[in-house]
Structure formats: structure tokens, C-alpha cells
PDB file of N, CA and C in Angstrom:
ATOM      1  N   UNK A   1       0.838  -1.184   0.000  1.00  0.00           N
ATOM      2  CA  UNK A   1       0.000   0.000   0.000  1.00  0.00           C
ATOM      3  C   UNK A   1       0.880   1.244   0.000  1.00  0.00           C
ATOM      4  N   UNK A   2       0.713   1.992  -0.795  1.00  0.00           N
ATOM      5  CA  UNK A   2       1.241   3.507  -0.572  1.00  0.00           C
ATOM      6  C   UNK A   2       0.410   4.852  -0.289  1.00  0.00           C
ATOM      7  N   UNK A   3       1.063   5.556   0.331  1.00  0.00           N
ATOM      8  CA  UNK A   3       0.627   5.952   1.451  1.00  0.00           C
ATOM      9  C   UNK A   3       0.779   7.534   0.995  1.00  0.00           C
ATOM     10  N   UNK A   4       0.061   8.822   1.078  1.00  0.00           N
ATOM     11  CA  UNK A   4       0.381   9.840   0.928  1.00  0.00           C
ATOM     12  C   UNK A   4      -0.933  10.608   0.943  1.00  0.00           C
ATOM     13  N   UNK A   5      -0.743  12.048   1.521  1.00  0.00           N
ATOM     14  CA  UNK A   5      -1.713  13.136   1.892  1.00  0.00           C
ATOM     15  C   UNK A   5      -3.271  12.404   2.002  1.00  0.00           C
ATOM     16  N   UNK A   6      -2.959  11.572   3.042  1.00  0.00           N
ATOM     17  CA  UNK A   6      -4.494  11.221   4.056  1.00  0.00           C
ATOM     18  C   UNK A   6      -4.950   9.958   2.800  1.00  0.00           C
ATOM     19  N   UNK A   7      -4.382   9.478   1.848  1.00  0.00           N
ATOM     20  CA  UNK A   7      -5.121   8.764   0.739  1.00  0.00           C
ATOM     21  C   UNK A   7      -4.230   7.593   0.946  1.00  0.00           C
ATOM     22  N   UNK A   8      -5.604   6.215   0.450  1.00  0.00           N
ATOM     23  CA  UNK A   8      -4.475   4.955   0.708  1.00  0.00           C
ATOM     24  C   UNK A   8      -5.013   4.286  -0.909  1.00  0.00           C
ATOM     25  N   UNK A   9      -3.953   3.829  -2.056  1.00  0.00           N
ATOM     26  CA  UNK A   9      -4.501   3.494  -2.849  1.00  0.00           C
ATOM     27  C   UNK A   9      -3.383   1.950  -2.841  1.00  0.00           C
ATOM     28  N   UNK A  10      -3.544   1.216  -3.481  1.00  0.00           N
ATOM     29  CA  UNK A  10      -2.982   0.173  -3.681  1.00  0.00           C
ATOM     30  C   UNK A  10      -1.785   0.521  -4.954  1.00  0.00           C
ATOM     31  N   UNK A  11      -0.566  -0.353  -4.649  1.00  0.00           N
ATOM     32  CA  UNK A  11       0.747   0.073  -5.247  1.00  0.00           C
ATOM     33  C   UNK A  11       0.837  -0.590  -6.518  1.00  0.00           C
ATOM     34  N   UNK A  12       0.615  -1.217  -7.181  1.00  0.00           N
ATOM     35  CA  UNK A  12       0.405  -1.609  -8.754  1.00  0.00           C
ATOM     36  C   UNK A  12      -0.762  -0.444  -9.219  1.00  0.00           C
ATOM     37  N   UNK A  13      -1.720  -0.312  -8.755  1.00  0.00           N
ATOM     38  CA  UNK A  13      -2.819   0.835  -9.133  1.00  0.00           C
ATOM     39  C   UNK A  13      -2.314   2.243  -9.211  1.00  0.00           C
ATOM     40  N   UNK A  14      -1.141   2.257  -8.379  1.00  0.00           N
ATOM     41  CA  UNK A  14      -0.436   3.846  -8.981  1.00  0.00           C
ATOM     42  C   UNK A  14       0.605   3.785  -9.562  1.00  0.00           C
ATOM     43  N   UNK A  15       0.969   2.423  -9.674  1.00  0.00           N
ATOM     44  CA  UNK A  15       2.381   2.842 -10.782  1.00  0.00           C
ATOM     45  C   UNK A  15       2.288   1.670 -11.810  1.00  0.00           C
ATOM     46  N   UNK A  16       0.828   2.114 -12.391  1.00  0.00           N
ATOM     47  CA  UNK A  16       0.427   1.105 -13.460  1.00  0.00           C
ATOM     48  C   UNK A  16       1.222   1.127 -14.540  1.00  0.00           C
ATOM     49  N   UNK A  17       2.852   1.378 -14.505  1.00  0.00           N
ATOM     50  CA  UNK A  17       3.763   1.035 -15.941  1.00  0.00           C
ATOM     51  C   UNK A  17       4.021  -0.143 -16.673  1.00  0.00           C
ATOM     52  N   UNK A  18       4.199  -1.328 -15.598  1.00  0.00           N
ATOM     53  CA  UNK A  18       4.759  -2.354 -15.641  1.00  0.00           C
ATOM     54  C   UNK A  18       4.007  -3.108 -16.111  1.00  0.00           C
ATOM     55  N   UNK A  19       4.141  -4.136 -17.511  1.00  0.00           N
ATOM     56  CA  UNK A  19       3.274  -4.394 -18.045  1.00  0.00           C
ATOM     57  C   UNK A  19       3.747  -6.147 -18.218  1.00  0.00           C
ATOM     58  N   UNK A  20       5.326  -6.125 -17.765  1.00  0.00           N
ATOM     59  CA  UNK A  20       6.013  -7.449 -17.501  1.00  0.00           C
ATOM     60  C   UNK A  20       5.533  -8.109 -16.358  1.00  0.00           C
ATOM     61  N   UNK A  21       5.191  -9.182 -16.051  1.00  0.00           N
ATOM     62  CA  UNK A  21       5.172  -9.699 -15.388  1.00  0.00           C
ATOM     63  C   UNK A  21       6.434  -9.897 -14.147  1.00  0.00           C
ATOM     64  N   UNK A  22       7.344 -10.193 -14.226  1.00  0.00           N
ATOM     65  CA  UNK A  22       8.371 -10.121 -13.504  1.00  0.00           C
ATOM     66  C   UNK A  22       8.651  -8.594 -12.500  1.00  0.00           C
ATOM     67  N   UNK A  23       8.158  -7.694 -13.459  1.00  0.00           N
ATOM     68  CA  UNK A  23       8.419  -6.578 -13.179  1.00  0.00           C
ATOM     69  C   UNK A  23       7.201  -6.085 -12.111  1.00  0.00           C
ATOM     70  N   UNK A  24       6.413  -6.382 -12.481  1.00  0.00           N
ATOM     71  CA  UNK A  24       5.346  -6.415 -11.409  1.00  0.00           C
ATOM     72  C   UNK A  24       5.490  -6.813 -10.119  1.00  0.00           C
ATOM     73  N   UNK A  25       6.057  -8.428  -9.822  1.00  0.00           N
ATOM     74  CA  UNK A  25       6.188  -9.060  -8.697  1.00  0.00           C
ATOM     75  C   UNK A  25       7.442  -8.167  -8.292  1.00  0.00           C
ATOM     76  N   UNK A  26       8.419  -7.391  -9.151  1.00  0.00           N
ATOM     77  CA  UNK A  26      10.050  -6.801  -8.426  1.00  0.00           C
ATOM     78  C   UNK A  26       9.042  -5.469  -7.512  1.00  0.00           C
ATOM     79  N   UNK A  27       8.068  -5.307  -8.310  1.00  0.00           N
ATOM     80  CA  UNK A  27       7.624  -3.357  -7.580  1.00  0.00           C
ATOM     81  C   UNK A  27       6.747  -3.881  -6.445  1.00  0.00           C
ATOM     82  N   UNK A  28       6.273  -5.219  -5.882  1.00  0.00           N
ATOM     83  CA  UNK A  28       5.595  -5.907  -5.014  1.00  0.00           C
ATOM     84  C   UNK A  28       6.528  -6.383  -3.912  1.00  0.00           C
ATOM     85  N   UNK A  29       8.035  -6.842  -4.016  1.00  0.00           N
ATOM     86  CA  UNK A  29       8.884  -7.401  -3.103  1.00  0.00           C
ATOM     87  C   UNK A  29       9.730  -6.124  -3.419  1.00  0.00           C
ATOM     88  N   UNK A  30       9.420  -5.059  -3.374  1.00  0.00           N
ATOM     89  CA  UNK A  30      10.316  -3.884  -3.166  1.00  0.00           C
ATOM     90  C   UNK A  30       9.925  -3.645  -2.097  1.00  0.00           C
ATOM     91  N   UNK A  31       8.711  -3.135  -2.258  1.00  0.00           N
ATOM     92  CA  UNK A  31       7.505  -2.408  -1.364  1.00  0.00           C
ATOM     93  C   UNK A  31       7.457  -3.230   0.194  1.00  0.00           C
ATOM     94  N   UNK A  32       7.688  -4.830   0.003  1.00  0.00           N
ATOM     95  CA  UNK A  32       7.723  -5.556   0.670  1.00  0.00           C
ATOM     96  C   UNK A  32       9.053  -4.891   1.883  1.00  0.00           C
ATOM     97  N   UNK A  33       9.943  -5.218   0.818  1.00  0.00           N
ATOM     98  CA  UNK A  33      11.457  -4.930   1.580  1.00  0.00           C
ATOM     99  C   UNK A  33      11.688  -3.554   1.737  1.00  0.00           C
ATOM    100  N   UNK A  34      10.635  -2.493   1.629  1.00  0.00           N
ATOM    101  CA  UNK A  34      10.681  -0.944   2.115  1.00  0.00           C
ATOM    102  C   UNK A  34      10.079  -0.813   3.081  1.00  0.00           C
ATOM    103  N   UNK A  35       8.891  -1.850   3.382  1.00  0.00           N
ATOM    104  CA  UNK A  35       8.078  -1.239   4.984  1.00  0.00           C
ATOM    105  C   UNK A  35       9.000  -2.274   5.948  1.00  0.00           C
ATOM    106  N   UNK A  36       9.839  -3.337   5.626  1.00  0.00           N
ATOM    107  CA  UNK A  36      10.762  -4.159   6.547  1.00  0.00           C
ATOM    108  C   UNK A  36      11.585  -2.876   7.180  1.00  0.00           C
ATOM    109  N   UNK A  37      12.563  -2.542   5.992  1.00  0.00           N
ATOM    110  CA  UNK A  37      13.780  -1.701   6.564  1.00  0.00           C
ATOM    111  C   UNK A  37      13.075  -0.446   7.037  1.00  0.00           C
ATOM    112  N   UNK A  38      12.207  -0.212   7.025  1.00  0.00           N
ATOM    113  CA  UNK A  38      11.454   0.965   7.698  1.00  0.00           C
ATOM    114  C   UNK A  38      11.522   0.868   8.989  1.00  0.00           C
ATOM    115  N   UNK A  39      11.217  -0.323   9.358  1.00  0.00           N
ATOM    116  CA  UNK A  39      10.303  -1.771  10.717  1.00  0.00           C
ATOM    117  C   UNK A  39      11.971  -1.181  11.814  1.00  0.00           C
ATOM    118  N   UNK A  40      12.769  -1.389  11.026  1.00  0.00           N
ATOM    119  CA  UNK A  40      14.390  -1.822  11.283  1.00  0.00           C
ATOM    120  C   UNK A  40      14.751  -0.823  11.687  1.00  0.00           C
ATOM    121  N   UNK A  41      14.463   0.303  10.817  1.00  0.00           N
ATOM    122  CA  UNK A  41      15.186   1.596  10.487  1.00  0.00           C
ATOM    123  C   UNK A  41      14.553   1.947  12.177  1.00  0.00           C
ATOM    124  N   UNK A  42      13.402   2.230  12.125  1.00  0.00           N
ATOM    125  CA  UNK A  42      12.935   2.903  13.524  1.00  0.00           C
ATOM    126  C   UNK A  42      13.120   2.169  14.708  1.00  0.00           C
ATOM    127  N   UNK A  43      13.040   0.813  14.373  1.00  0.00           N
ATOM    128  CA  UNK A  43      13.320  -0.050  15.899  1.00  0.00           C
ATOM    129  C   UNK A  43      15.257   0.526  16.292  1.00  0.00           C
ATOM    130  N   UNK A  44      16.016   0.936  15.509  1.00  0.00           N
ATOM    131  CA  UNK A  44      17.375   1.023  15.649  1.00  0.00           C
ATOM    132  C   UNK A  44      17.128   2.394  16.572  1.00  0.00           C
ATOM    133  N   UNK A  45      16.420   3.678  16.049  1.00  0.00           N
ATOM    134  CA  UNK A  45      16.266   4.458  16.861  1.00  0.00           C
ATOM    135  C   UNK A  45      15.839   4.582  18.015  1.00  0.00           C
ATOM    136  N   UNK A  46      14.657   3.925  18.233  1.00  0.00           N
ATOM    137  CA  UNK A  46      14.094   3.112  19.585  1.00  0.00           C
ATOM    138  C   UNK A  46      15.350   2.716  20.545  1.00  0.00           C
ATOM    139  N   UNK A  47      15.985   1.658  20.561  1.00  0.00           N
ATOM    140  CA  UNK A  47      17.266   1.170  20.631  1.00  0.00           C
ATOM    141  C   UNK A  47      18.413   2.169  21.189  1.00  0.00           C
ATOM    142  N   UNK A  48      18.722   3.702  20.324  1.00  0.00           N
ATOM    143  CA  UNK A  48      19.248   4.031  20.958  1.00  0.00           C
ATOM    144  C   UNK A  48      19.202   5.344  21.784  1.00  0.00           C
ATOM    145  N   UNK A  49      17.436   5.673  21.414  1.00  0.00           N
ATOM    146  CA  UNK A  49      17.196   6.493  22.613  1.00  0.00           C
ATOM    147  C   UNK A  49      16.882   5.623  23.727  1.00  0.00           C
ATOM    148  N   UNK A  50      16.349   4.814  24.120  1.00  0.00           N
ATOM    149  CA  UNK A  50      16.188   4.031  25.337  1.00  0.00           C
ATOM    150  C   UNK A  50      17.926   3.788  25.806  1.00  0.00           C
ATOM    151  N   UNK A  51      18.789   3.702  25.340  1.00  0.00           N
ATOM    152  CA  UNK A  51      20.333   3.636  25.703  1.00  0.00           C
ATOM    153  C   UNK A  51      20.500   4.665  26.528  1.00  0.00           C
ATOM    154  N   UNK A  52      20.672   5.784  25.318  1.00  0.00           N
ATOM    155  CA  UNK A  52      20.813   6.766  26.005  1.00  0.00           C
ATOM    156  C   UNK A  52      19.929   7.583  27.354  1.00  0.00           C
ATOM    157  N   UNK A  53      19.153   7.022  27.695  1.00  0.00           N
ATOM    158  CA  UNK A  53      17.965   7.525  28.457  1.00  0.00           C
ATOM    159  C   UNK A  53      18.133   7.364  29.665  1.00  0.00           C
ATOM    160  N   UNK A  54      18.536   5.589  29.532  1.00  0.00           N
ATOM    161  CA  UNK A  54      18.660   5.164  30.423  1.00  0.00           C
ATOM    162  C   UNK A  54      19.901   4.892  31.330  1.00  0.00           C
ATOM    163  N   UNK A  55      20.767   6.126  31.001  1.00  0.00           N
ATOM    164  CA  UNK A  55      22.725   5.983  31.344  1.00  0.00           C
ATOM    165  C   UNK A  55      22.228   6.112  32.760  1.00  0.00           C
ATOM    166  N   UNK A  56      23.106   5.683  33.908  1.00  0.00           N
ATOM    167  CA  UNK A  56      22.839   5.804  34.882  1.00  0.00           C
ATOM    168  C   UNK A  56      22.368   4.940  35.687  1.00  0.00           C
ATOM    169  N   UNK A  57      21.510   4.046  34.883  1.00  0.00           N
ATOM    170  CA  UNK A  57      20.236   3.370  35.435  1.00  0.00           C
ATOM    171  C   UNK A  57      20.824   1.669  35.832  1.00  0.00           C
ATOM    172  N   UNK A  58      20.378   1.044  36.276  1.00  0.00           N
ATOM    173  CA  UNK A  58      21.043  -0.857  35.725  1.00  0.00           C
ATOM    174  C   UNK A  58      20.866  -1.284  34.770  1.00  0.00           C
ATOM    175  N   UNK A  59      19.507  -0.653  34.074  1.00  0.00           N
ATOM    176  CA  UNK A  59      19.322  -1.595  33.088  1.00  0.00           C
ATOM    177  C   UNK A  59      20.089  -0.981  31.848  1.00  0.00           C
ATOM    178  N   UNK A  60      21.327   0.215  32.367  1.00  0.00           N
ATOM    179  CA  UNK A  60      21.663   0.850  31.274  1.00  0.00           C
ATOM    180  C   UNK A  60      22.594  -0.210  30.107  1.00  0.00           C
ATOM    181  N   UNK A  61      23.233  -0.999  30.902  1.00  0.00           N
ATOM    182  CA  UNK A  61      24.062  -2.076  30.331  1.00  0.00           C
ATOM    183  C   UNK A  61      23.176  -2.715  29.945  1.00  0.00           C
ATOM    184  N   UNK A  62      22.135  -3.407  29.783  1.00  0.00           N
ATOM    185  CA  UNK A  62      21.686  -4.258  28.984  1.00  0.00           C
ATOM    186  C   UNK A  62      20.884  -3.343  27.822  1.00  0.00           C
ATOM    187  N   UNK A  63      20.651  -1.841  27.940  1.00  0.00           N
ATOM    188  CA  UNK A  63      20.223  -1.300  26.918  1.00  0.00           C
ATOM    189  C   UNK A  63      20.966  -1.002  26.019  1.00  0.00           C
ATOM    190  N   UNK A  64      22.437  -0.827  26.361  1.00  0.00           N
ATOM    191  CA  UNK A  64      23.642  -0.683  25.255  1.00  0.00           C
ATOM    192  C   UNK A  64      23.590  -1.592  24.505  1.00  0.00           C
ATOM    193  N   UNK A  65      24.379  -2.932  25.113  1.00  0.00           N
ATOM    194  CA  UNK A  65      24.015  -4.115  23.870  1.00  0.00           C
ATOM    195  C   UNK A  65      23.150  -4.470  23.447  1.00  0.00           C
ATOM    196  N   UNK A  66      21.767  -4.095  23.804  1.00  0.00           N
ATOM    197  CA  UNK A  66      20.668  -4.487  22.894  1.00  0.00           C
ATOM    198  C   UNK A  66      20.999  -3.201  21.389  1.00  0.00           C
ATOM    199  N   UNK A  67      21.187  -2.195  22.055  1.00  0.00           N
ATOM    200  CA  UNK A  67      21.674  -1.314  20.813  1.00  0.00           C
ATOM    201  C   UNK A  67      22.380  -1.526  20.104  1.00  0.00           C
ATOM    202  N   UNK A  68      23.685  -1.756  20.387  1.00  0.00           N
ATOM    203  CA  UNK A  68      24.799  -2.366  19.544  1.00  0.00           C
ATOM    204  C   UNK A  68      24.694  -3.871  18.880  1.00  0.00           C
ATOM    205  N   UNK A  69      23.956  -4.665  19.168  1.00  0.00           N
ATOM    206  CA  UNK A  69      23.143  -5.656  18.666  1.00  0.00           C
ATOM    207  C   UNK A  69      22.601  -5.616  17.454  1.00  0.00           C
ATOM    208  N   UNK A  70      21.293  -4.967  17.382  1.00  0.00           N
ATOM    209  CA  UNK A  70      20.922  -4.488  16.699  1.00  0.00           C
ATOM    210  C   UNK A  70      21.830  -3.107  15.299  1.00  0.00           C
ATOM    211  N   UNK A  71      22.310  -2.877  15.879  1.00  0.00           N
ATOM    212  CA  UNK A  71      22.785  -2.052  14.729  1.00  0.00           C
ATOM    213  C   UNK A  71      23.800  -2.760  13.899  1.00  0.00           C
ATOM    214  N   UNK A  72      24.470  -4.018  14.634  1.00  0.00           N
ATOM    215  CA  UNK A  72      25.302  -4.791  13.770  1.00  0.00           C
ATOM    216  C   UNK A  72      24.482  -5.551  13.184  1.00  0.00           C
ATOM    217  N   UNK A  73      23.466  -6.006  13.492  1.00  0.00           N
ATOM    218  CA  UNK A  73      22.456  -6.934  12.696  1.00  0.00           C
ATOM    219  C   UNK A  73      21.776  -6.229  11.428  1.00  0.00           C
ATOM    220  N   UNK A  74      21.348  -4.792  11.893  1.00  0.00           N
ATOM    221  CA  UNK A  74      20.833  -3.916  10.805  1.00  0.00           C
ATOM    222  C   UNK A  74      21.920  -4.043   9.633  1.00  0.00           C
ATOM    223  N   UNK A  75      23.591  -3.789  10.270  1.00  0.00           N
ATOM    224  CA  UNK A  75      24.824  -4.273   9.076  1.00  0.00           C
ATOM    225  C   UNK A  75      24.953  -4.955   8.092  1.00  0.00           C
ATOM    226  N   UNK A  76      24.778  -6.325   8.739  1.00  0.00           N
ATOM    227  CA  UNK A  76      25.482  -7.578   8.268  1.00  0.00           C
ATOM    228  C   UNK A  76      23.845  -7.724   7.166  1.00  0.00           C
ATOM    229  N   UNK A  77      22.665  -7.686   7.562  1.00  0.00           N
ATOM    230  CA  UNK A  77      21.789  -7.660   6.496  1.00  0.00           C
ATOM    231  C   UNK A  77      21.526  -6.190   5.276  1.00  0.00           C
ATOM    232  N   UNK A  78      22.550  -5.219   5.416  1.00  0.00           N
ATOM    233  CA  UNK A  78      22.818  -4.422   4.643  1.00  0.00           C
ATOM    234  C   UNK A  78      21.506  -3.921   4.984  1.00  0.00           C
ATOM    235  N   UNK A  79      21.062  -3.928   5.711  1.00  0.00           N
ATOM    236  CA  UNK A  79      19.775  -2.239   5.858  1.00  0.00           C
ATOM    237  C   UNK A  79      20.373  -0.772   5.800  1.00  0.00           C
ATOM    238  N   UNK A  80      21.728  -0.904   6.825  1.00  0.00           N
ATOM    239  CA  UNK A  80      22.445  -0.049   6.716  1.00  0.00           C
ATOM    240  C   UNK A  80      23.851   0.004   6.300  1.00  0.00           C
ATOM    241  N   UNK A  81      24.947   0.564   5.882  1.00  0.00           N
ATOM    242  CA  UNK A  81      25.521   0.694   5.606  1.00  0.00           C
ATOM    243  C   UNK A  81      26.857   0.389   6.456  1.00  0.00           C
ATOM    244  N   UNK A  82      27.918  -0.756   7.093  1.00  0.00           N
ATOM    245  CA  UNK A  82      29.010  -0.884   8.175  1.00  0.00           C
ATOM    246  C   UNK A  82      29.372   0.135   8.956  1.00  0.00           C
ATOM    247  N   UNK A  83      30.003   1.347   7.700  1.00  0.00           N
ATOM    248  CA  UNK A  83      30.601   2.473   8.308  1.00  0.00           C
ATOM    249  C   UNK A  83      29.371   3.431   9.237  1.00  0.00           C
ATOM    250  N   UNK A  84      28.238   3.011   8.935  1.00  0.00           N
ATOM    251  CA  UNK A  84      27.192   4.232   9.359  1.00  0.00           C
ATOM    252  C   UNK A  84      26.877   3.384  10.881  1.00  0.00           C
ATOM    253  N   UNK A  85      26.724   1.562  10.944  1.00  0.00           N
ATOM    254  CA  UNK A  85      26.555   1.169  11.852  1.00  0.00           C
ATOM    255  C   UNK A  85      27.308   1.603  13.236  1.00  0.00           C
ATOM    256  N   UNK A  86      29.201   1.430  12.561  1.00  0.00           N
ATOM    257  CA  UNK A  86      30.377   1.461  13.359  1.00  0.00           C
ATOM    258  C   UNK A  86      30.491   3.539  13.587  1.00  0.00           C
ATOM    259  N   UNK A  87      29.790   4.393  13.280  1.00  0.00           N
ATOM    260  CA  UNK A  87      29.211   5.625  13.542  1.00  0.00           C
ATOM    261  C   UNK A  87      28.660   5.609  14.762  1.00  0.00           C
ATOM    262  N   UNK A  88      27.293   5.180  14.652  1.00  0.00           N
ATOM    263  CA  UNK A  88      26.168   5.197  15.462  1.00  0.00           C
ATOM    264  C   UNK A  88      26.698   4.771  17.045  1.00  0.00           C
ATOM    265  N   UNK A  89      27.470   3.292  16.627  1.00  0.00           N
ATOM    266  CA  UNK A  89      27.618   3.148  18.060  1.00  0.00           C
ATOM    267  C   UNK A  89      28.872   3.928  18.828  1.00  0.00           C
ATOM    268  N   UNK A  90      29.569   4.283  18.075  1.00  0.00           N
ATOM    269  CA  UNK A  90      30.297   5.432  18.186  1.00  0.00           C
ATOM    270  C   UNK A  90      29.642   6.215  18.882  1.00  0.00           C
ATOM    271  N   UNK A  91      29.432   7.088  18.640  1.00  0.00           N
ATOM    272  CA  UNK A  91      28.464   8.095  19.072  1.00  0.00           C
ATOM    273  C   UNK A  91      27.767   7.689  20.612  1.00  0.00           C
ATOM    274  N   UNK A  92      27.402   6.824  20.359  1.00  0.00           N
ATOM    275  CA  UNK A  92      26.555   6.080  21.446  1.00  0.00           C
ATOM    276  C   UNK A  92      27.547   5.951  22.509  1.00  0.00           C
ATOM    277  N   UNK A  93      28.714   5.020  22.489  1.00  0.00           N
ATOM    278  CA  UNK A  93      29.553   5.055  23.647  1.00  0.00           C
ATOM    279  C   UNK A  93      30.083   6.452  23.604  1.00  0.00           C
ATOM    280  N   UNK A  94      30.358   7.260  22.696  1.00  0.00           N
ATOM    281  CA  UNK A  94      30.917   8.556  23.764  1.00  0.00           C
ATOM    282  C   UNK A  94      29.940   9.693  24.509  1.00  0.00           C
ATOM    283  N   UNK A  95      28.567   9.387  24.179  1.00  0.00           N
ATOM    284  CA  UNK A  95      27.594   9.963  24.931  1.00  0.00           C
ATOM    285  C   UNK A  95      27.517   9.115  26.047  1.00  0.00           C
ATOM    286  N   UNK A  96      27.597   8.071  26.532  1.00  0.00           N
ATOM    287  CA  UNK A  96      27.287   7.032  27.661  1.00  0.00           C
ATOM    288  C   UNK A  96      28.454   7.394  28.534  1.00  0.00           C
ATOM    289  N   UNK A  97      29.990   7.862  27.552  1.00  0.00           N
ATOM    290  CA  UNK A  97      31.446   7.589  28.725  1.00  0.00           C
ATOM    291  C   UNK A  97      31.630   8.939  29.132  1.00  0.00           C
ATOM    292  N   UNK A  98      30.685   9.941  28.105  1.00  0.00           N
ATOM    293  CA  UNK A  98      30.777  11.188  28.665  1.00  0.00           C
ATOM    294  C   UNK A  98      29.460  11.822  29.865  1.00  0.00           C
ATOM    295  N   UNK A  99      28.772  11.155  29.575  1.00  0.00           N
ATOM    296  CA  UNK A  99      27.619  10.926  31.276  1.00  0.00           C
ATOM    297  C   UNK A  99      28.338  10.388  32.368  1.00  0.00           C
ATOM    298  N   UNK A 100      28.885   9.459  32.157  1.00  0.00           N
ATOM    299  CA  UNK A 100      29.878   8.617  33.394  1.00  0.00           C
ATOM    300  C   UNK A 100      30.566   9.428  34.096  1.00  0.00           C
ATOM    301  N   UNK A 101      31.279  10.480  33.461  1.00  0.00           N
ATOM    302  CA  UNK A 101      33.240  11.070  33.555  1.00  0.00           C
ATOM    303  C   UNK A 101      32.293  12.404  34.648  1.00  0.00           C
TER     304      UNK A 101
END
């Protein structure tokens, strides 16, 4: 389904080009694999505001590696990009070691 200004129409019905068959099922397992990495994309953010939220706390250590978990998993299935993963958690431990200090 695609989605835009309050309207829901079905995704072959708006991008009625494709007249191949093959090509049809590729714009169907796109769409598929765009609301996944979406799924991914936001659960990663989830992930590392609850990290960060929770510095301080006990459960802060088990919220890190669930973060860093996840963002290597987001990796290795190419949702995101290595260098952007090995970023993020970057970032992440020097906001956590700079709450600590």
C-alpha cells in the first residue's frame, strides 16, 4: 500500500507502468522490503534512545548491547551501511562515557 496526503490506494494501481510480469512481482517485493527496513530503520532508533535515556540506570548495560546488537544486525543484512553502523555506536559510547566522567 502507498501511502500519501491522508489517501491509501494500492501500489500496482499507482504505478500502473509495468506491463512485464516479472516486473510487477520486483515493484511488489520492493515495497515488501521498504516497509521491513522501515520496521528496522525505527526499531534502531528506539534502541538508541532508550540507551541513552537510560545511562545511569542498571538496566543501562543491557540497553547498550541491545543497541549495539541491533545495529550490527541492521549491518550484516545491509539495511544499513558498516561504516554508518560502526558511527552510530560510536556516538553512542561517547555519549554514555561522557555521562559517566
Amino acid at each position: 500500500m502507498r501511502r500519501g496526503w491522508g489517501r491509501e490506494e494500492p501500489l500496482l494501481a499507482s504505478l500502473n507502468v509495468a506491463n512485464i510480469k516479472s516486473q510487477k512481482k520486483r515493484i511488489l517485493t520492493n515495497a515488501k522490503r521498504q516497509e521491513r527496513n522501515k520496521a528496522v530503520k525505527s526499531e534502531l532508533r528506539t534502541r538508541v534512545k532508550t540507551a541513552t535515556a537510560s545511562v545511569g540506570s542498571d538496566a543501562n548495560g543491557e540497553d547498550v548491547r541491545l543497541a549495539m546488537k541491533r545495529l550490527d544486525k541492521a549491518a550484516s543484512k545491509g539495511i544499513i551501511h558498516p561504516n554508518q553502523a560502526a558511527r552510530r555506536k560510536s556516538r553512542l559510547m561517547k555519549k554514555i562515557n561522557a555521562s559517566k566522567a
